[in-house]
ModelCIF file with pLDDT and N, C-alpha, C, O atoms, coordinates in Angstrom:
data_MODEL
#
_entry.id   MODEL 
#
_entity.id                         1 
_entity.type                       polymer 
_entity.pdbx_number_of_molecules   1 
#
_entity_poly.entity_id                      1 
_entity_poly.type                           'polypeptide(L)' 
_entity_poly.nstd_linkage                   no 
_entity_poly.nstd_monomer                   no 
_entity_poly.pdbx_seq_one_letter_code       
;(UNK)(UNK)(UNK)(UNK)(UNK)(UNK)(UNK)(UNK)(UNK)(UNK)(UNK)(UNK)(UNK)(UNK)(UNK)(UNK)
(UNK)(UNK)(UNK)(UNK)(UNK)(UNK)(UNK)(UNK)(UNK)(UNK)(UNK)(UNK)(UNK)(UNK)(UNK)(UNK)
(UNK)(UNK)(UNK)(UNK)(UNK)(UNK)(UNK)(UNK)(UNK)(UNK)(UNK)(UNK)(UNK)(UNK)(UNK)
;
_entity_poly.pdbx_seq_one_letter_code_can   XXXXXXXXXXXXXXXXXXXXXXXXXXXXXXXXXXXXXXXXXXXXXXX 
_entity_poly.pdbx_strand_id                 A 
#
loop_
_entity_poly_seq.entity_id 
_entity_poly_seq.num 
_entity_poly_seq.mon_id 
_entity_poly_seq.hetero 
1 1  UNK n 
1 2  UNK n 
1 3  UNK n 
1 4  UNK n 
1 5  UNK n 
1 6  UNK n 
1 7  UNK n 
1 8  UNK n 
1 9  UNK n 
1 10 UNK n 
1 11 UNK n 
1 12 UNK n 
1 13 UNK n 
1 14 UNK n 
1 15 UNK n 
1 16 UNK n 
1 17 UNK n 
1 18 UNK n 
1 19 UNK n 
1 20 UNK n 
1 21 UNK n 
1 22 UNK n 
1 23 UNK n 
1 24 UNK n 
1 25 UNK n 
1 26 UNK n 
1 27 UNK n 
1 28 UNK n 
1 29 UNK n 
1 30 UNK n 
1 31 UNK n 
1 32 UNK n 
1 33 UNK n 
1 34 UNK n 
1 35 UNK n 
1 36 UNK n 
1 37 UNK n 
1 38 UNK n 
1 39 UNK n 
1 40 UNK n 
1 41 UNK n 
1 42 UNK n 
1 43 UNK n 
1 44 UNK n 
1 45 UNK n 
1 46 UNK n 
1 47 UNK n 
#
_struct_asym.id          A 
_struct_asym.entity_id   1 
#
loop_
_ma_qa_metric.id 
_ma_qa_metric.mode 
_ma_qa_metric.name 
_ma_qa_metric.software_group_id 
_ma_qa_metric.type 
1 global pLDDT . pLDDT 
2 local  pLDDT . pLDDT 
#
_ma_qa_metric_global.metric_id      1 
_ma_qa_metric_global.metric_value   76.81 
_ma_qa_metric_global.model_id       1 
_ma_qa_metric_global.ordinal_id     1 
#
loop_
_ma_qa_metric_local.label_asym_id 
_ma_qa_metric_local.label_comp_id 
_ma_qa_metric_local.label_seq_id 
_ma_qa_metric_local.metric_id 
_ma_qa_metric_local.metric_value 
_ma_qa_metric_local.model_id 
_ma_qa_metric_local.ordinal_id 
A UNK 1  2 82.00 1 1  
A UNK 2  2 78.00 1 2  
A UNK 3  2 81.00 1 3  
A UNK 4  2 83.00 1 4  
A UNK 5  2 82.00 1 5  
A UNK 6  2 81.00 1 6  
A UNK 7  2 85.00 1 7  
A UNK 8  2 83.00 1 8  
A UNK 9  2 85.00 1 9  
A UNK 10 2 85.00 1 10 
A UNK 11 2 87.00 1 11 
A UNK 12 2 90.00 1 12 
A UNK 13 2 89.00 1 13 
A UNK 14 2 88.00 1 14 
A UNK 15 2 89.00 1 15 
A UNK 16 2 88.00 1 16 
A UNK 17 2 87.00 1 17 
A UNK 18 2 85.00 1 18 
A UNK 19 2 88.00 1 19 
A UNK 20 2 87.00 1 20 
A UNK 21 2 91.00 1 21 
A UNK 22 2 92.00 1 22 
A UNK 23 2 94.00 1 23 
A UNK 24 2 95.00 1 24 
A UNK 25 2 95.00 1 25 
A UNK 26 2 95.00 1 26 
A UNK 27 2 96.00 1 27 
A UNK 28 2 96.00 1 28 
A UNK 29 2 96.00 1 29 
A UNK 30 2 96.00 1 30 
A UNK 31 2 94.00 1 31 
A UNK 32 2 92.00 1 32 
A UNK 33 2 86.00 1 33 
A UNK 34 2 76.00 1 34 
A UNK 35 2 60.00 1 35 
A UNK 36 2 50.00 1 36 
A UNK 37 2 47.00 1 37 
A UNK 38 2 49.00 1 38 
A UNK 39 2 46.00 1 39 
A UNK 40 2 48.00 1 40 
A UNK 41 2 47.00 1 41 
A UNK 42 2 46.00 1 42 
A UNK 43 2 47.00 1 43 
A UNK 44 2 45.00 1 44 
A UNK 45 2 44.00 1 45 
A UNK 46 2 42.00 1 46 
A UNK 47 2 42.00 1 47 
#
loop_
_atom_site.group_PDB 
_atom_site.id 
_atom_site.type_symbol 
_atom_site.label_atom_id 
_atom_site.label_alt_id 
_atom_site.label_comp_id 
_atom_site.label_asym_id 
_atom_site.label_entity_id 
_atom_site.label_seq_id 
_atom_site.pdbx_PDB_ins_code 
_atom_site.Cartn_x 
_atom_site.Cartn_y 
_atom_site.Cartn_z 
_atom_site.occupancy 
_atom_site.B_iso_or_equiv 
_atom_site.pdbx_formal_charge 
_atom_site.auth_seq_id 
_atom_site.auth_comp_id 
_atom_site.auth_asym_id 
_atom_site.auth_atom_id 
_atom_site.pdbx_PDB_model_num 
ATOM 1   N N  . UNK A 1 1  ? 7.450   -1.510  17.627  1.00 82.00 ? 1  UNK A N  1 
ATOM 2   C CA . UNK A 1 1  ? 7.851   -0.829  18.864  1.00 82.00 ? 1  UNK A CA 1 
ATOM 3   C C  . UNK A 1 1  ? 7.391   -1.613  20.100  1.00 82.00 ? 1  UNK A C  1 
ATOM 4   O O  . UNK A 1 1  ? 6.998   -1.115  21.155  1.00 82.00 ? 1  UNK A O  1 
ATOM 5   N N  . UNK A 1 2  ? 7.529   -3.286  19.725  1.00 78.00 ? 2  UNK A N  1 
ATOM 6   C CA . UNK A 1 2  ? 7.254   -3.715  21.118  1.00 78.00 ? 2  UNK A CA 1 
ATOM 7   C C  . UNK A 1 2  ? 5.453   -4.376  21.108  1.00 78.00 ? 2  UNK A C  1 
ATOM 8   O O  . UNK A 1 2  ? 4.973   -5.230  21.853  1.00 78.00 ? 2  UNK A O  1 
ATOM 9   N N  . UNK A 1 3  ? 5.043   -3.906  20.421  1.00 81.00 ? 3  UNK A N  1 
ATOM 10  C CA . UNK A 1 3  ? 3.684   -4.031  20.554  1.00 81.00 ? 3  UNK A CA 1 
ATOM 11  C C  . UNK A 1 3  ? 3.175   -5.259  19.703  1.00 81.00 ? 3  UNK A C  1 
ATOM 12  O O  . UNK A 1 3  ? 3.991   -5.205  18.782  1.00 81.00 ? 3  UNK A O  1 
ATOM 13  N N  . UNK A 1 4  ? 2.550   -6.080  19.479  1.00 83.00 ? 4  UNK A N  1 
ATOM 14  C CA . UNK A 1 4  ? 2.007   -7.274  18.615  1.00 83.00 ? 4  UNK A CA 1 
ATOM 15  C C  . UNK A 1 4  ? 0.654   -6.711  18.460  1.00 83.00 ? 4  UNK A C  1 
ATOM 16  O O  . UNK A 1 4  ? 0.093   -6.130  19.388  1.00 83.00 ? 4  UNK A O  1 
ATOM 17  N N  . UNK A 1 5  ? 0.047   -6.898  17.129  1.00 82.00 ? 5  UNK A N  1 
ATOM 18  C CA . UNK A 1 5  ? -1.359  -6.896  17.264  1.00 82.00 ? 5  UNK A CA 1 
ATOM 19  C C  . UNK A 1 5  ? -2.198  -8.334  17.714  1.00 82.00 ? 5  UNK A C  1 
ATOM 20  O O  . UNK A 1 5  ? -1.837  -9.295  18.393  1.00 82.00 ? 5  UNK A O  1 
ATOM 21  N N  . UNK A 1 6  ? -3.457  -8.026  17.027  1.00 81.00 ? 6  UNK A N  1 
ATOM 22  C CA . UNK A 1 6  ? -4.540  -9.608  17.365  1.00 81.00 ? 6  UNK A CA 1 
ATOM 23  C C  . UNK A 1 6  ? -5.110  -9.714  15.897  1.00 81.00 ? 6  UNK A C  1 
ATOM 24  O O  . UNK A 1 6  ? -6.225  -10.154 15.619  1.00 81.00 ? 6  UNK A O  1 
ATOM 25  N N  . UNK A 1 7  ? -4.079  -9.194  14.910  1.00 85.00 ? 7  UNK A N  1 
ATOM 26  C CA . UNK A 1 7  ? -4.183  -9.813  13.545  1.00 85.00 ? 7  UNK A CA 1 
ATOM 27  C C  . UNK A 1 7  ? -3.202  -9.893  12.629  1.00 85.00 ? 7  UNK A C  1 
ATOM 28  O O  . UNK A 1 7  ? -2.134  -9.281  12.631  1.00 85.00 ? 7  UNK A O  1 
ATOM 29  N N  . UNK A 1 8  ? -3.822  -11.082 11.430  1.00 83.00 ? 8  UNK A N  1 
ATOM 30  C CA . UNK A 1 8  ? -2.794  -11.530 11.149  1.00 83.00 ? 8  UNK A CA 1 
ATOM 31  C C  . UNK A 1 8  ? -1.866  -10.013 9.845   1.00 83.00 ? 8  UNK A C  1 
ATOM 32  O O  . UNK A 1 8  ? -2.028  -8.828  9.553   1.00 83.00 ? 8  UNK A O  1 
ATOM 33  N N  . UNK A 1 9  ? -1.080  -11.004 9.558   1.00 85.00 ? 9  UNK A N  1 
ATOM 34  C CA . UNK A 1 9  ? 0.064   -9.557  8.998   1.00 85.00 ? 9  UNK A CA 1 
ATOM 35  C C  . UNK A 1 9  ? -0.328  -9.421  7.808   1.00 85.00 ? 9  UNK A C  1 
ATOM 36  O O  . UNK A 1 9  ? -0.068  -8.419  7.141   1.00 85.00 ? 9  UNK A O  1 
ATOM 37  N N  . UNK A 1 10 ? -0.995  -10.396 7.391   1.00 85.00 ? 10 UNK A N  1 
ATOM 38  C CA . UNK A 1 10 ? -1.511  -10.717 5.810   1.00 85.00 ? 10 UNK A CA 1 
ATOM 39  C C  . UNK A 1 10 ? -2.382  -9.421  5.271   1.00 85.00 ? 10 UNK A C  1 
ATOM 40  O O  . UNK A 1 10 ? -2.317  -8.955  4.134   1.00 85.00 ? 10 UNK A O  1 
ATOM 41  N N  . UNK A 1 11 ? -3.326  -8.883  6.499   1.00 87.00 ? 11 UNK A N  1 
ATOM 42  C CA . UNK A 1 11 ? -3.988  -7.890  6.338   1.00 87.00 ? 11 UNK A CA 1 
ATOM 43  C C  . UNK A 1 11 ? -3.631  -6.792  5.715   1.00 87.00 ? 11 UNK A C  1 
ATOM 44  O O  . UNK A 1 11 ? -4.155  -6.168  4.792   1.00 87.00 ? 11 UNK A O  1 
ATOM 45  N N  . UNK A 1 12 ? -2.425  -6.586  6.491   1.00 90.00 ? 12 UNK A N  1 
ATOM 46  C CA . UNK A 1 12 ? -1.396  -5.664  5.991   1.00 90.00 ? 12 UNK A CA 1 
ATOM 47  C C  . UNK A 1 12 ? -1.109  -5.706  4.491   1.00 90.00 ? 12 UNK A C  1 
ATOM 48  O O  . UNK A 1 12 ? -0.768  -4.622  4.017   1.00 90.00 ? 12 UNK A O  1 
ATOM 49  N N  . UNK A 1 13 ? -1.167  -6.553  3.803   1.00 89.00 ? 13 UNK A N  1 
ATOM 50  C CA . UNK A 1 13 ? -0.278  -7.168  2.620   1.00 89.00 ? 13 UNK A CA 1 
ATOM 51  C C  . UNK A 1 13 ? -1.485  -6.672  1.802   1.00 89.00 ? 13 UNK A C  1 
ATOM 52  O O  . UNK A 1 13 ? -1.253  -5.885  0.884   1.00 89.00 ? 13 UNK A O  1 
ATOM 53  N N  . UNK A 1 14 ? -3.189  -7.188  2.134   1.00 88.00 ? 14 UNK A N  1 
ATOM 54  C CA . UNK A 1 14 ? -4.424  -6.836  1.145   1.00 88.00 ? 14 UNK A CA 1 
ATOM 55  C C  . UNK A 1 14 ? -4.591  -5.569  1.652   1.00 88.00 ? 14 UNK A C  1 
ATOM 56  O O  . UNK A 1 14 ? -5.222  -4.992  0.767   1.00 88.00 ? 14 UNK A O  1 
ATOM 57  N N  . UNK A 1 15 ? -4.430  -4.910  2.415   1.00 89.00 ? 15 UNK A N  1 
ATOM 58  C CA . UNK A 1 15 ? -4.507  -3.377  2.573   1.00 89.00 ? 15 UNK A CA 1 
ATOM 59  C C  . UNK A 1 15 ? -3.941  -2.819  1.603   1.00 89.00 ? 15 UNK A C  1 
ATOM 60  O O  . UNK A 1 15 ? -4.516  -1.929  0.977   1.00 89.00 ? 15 UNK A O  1 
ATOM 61  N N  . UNK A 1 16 ? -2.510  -3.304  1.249   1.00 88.00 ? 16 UNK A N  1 
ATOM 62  C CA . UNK A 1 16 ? -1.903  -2.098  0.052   1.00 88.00 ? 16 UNK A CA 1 
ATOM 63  C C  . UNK A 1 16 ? -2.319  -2.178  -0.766  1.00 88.00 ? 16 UNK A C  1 
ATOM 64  O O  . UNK A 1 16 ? -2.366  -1.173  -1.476  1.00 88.00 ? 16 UNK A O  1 
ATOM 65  N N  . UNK A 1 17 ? -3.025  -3.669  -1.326  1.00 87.00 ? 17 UNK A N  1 
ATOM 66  C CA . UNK A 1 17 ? -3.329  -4.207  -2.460  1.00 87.00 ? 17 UNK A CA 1 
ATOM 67  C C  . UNK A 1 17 ? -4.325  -3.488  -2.667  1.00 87.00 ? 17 UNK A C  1 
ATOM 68  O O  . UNK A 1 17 ? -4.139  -2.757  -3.640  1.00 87.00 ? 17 UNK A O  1 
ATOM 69  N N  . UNK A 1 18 ? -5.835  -3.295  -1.933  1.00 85.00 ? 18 UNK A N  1 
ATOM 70  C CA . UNK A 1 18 ? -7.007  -3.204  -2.210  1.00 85.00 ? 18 UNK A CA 1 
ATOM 71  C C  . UNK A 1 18 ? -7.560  -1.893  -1.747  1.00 85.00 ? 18 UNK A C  1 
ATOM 72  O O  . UNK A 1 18 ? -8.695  -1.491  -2.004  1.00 85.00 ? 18 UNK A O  1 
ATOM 73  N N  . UNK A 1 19 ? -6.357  -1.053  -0.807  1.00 88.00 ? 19 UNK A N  1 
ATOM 74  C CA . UNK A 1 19 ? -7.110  0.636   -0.491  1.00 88.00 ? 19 UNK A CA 1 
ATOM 75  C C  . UNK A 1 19 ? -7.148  1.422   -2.016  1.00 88.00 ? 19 UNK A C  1 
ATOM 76  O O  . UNK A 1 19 ? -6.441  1.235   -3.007  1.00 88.00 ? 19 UNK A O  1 
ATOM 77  N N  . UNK A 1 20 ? -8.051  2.190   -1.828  1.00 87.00 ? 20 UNK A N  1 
ATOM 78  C CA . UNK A 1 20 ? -7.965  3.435   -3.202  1.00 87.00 ? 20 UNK A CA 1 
ATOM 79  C C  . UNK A 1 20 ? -8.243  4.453   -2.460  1.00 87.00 ? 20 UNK A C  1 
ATOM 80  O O  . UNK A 1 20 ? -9.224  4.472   -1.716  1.00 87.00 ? 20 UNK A O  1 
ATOM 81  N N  . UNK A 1 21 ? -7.236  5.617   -2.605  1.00 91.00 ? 21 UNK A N  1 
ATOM 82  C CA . UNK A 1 21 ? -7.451  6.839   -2.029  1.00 91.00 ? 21 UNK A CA 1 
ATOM 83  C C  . UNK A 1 21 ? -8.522  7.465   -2.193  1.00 91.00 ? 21 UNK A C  1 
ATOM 84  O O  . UNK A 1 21 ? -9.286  7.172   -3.113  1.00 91.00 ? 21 UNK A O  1 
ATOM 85  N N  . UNK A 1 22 ? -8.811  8.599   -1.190  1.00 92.00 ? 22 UNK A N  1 
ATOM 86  C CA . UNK A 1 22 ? -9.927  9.529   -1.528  1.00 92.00 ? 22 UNK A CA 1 
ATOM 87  C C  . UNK A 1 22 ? -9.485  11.049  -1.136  1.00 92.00 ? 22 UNK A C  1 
ATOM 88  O O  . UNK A 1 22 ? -8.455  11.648  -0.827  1.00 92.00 ? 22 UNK A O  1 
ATOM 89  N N  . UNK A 1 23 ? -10.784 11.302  -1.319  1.00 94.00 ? 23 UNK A N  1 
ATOM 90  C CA . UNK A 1 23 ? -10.507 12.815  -0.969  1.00 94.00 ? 23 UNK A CA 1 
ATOM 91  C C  . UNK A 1 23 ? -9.851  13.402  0.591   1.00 94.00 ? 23 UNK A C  1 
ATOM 92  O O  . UNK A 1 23 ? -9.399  14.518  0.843   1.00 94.00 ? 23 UNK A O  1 
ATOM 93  N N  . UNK A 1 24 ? -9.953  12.552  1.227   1.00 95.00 ? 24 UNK A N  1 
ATOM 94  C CA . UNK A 1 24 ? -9.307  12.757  2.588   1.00 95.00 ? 24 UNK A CA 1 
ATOM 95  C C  . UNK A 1 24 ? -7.864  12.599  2.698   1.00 95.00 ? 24 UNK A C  1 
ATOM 96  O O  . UNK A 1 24 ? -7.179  13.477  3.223   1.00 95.00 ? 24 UNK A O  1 
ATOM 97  N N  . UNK A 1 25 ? -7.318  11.422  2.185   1.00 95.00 ? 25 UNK A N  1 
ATOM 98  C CA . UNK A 1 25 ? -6.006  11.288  1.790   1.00 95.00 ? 25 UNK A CA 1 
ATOM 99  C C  . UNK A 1 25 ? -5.142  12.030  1.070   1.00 95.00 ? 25 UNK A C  1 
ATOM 100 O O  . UNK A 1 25 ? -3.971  12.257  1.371   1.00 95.00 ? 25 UNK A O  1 
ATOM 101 N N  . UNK A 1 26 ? -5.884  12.511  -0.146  1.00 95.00 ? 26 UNK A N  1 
ATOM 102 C CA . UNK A 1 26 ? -5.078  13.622  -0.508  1.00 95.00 ? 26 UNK A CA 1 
ATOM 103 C C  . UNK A 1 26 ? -5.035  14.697  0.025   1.00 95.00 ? 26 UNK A C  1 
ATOM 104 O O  . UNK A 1 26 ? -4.239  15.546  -0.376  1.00 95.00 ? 26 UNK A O  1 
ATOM 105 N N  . UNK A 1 27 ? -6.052  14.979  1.275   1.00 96.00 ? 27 UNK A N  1 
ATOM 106 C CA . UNK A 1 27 ? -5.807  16.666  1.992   1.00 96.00 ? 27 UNK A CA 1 
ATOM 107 C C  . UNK A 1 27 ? -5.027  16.261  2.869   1.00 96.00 ? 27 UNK A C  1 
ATOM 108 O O  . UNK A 1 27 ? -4.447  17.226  3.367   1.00 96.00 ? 27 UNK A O  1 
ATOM 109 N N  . UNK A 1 28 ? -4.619  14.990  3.457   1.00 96.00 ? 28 UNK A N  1 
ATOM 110 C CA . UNK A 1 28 ? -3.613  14.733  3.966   1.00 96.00 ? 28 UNK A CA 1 
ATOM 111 C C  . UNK A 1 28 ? -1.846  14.556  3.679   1.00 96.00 ? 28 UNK A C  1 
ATOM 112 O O  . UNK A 1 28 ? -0.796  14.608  4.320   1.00 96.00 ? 28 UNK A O  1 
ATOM 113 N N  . UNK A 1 29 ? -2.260  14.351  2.469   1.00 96.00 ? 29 UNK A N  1 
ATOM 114 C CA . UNK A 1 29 ? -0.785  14.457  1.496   1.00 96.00 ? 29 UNK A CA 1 
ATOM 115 C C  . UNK A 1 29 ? -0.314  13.179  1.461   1.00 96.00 ? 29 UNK A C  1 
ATOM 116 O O  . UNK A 1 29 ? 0.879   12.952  1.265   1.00 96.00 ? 29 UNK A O  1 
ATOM 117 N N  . UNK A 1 30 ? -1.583  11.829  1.727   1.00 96.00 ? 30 UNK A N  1 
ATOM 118 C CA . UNK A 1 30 ? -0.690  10.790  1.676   1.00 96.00 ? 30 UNK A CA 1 
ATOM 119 C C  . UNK A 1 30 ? 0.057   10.137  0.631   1.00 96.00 ? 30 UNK A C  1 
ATOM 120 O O  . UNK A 1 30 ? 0.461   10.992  -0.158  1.00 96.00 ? 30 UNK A O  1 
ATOM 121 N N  . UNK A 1 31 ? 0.340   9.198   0.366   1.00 94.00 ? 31 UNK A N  1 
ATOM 122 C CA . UNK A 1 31 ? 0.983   9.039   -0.831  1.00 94.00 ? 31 UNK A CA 1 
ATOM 123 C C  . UNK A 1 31 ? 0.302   7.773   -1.337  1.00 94.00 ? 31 UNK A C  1 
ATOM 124 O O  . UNK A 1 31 ? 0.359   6.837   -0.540  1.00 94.00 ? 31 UNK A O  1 
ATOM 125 N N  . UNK A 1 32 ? -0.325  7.539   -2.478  1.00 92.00 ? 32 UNK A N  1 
ATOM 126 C CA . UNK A 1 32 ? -0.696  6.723   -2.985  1.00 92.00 ? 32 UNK A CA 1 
ATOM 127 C C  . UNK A 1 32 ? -0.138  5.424   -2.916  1.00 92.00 ? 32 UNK A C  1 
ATOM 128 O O  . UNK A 1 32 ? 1.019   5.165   -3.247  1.00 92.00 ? 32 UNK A O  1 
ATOM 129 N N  . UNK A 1 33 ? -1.324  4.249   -2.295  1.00 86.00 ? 33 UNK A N  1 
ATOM 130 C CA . UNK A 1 33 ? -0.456  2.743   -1.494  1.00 86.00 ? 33 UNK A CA 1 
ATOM 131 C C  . UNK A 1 33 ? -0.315  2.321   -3.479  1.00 86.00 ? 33 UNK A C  1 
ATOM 132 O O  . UNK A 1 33 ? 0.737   1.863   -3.924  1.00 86.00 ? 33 UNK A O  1 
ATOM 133 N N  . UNK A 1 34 ? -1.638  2.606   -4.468  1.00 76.00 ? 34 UNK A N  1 
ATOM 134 C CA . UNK A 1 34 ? -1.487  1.929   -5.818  1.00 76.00 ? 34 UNK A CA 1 
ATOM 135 C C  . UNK A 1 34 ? -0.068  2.148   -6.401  1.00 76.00 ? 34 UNK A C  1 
ATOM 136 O O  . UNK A 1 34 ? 0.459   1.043   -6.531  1.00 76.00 ? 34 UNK A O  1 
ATOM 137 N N  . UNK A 1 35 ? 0.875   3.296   -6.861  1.00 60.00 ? 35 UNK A N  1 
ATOM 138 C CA . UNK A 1 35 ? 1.679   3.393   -7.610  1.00 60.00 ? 35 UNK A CA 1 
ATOM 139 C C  . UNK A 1 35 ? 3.068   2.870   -6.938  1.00 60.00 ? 35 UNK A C  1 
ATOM 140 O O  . UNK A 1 35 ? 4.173   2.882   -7.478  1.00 60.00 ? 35 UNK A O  1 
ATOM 141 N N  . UNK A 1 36 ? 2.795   2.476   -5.823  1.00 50.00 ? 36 UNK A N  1 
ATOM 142 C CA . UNK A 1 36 ? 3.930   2.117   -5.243  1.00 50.00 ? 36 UNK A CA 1 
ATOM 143 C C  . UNK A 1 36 ? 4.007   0.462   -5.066  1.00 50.00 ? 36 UNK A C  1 
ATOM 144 O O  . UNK A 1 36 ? 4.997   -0.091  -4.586  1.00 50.00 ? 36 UNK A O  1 
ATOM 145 N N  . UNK A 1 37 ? 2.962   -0.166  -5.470  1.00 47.00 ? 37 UNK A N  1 
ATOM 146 C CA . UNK A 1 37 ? 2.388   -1.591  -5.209  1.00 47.00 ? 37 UNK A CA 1 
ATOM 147 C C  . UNK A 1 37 ? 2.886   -1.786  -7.216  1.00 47.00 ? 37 UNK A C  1 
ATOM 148 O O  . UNK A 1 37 ? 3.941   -2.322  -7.554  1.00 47.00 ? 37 UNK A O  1 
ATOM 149 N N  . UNK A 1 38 ? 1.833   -1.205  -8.260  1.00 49.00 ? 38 UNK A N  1 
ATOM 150 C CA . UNK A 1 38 ? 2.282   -1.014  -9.373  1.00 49.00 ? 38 UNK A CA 1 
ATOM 151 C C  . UNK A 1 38 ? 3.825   -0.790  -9.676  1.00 49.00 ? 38 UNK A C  1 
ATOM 152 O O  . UNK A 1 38 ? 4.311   -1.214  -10.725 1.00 49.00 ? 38 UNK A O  1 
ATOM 153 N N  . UNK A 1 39 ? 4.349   -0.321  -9.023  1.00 46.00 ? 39 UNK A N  1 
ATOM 154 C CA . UNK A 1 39 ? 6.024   0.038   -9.115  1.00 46.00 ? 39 UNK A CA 1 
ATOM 155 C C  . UNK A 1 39 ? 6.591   -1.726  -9.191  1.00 46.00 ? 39 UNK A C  1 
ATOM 156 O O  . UNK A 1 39 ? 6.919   -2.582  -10.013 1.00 46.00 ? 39 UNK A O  1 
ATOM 157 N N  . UNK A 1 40 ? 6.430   -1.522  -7.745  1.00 48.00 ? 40 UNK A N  1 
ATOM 158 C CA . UNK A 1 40 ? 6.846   -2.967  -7.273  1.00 48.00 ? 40 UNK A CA 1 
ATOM 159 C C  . UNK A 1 40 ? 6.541   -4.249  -7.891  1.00 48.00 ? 40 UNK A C  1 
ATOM 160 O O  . UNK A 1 40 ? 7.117   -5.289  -7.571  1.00 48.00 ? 40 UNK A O  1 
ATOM 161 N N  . UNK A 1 41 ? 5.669   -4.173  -8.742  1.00 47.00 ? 41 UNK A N  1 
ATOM 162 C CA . UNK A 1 41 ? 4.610   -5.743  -9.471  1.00 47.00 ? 41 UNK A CA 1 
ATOM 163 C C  . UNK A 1 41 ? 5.020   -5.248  -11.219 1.00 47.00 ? 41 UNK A C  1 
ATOM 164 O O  . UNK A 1 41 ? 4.555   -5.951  -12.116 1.00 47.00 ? 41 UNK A O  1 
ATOM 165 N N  . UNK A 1 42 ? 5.773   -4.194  -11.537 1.00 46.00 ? 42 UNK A N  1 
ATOM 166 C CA . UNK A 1 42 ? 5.697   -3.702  -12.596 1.00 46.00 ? 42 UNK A CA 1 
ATOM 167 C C  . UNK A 1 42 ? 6.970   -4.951  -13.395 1.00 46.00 ? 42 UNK A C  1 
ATOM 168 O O  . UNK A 1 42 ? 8.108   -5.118  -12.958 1.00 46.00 ? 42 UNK A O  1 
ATOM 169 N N  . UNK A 1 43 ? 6.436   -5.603  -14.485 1.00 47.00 ? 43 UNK A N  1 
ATOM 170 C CA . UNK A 1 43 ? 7.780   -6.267  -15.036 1.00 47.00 ? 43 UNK A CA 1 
ATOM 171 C C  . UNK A 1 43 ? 9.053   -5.162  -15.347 1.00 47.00 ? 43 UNK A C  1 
ATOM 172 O O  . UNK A 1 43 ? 9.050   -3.931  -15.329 1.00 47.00 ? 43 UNK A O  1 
ATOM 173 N N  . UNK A 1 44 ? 9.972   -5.994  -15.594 1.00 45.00 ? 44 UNK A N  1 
ATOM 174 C CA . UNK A 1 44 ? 11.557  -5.713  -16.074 1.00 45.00 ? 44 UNK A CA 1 
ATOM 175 C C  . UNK A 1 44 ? 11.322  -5.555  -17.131 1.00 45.00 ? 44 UNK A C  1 
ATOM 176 O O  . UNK A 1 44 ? 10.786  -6.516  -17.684 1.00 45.00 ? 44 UNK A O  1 
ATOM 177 N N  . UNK A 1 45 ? 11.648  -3.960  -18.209 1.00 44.00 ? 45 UNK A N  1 
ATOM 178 C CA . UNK A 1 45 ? 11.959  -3.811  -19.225 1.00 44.00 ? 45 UNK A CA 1 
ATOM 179 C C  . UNK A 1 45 ? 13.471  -4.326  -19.807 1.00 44.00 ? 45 UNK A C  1 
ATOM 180 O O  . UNK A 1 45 ? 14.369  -4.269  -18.968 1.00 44.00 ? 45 UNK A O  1 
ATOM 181 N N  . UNK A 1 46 ? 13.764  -4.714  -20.864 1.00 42.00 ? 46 UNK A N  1 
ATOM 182 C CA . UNK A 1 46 ? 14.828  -5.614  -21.352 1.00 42.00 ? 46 UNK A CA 1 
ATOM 183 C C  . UNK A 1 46 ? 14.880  -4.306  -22.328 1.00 42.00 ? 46 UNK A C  1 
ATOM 184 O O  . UNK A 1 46 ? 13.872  -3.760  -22.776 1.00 42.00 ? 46 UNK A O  1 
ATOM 185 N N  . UNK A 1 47 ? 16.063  -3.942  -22.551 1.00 42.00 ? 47 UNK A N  1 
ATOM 186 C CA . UNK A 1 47 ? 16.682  -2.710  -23.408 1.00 42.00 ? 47 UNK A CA 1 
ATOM 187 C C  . UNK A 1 47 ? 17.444  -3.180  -24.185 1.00 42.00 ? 47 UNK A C  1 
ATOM 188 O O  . UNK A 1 47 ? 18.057  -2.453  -24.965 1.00 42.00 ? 47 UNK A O  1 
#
């Protein structure tokens, strides 16, 4: 929205990698950054 930070984006990238929720997050209803990182990194099953 216009705005740049004063870091790099990479941060962003080990944030999803390396947060683990807690008890605060879930009274927030967030959604877990792991199963969606796991989704994404998960191999191709061959049927």
């Amino acid at each position: 929205k216009g705005f740049k930070g004063n870091c790099s984006v990479s941060f962003i990238e080990q944030f999803k990698v390396l947060h683990q929720c807690n008890k605060y997050c879930e009274m927030l209803g967030l959604k877990s950054l792991q199963s969606t990182h796991q989704k994404q990194r998960k191999p191709m099953s061959t049927k």
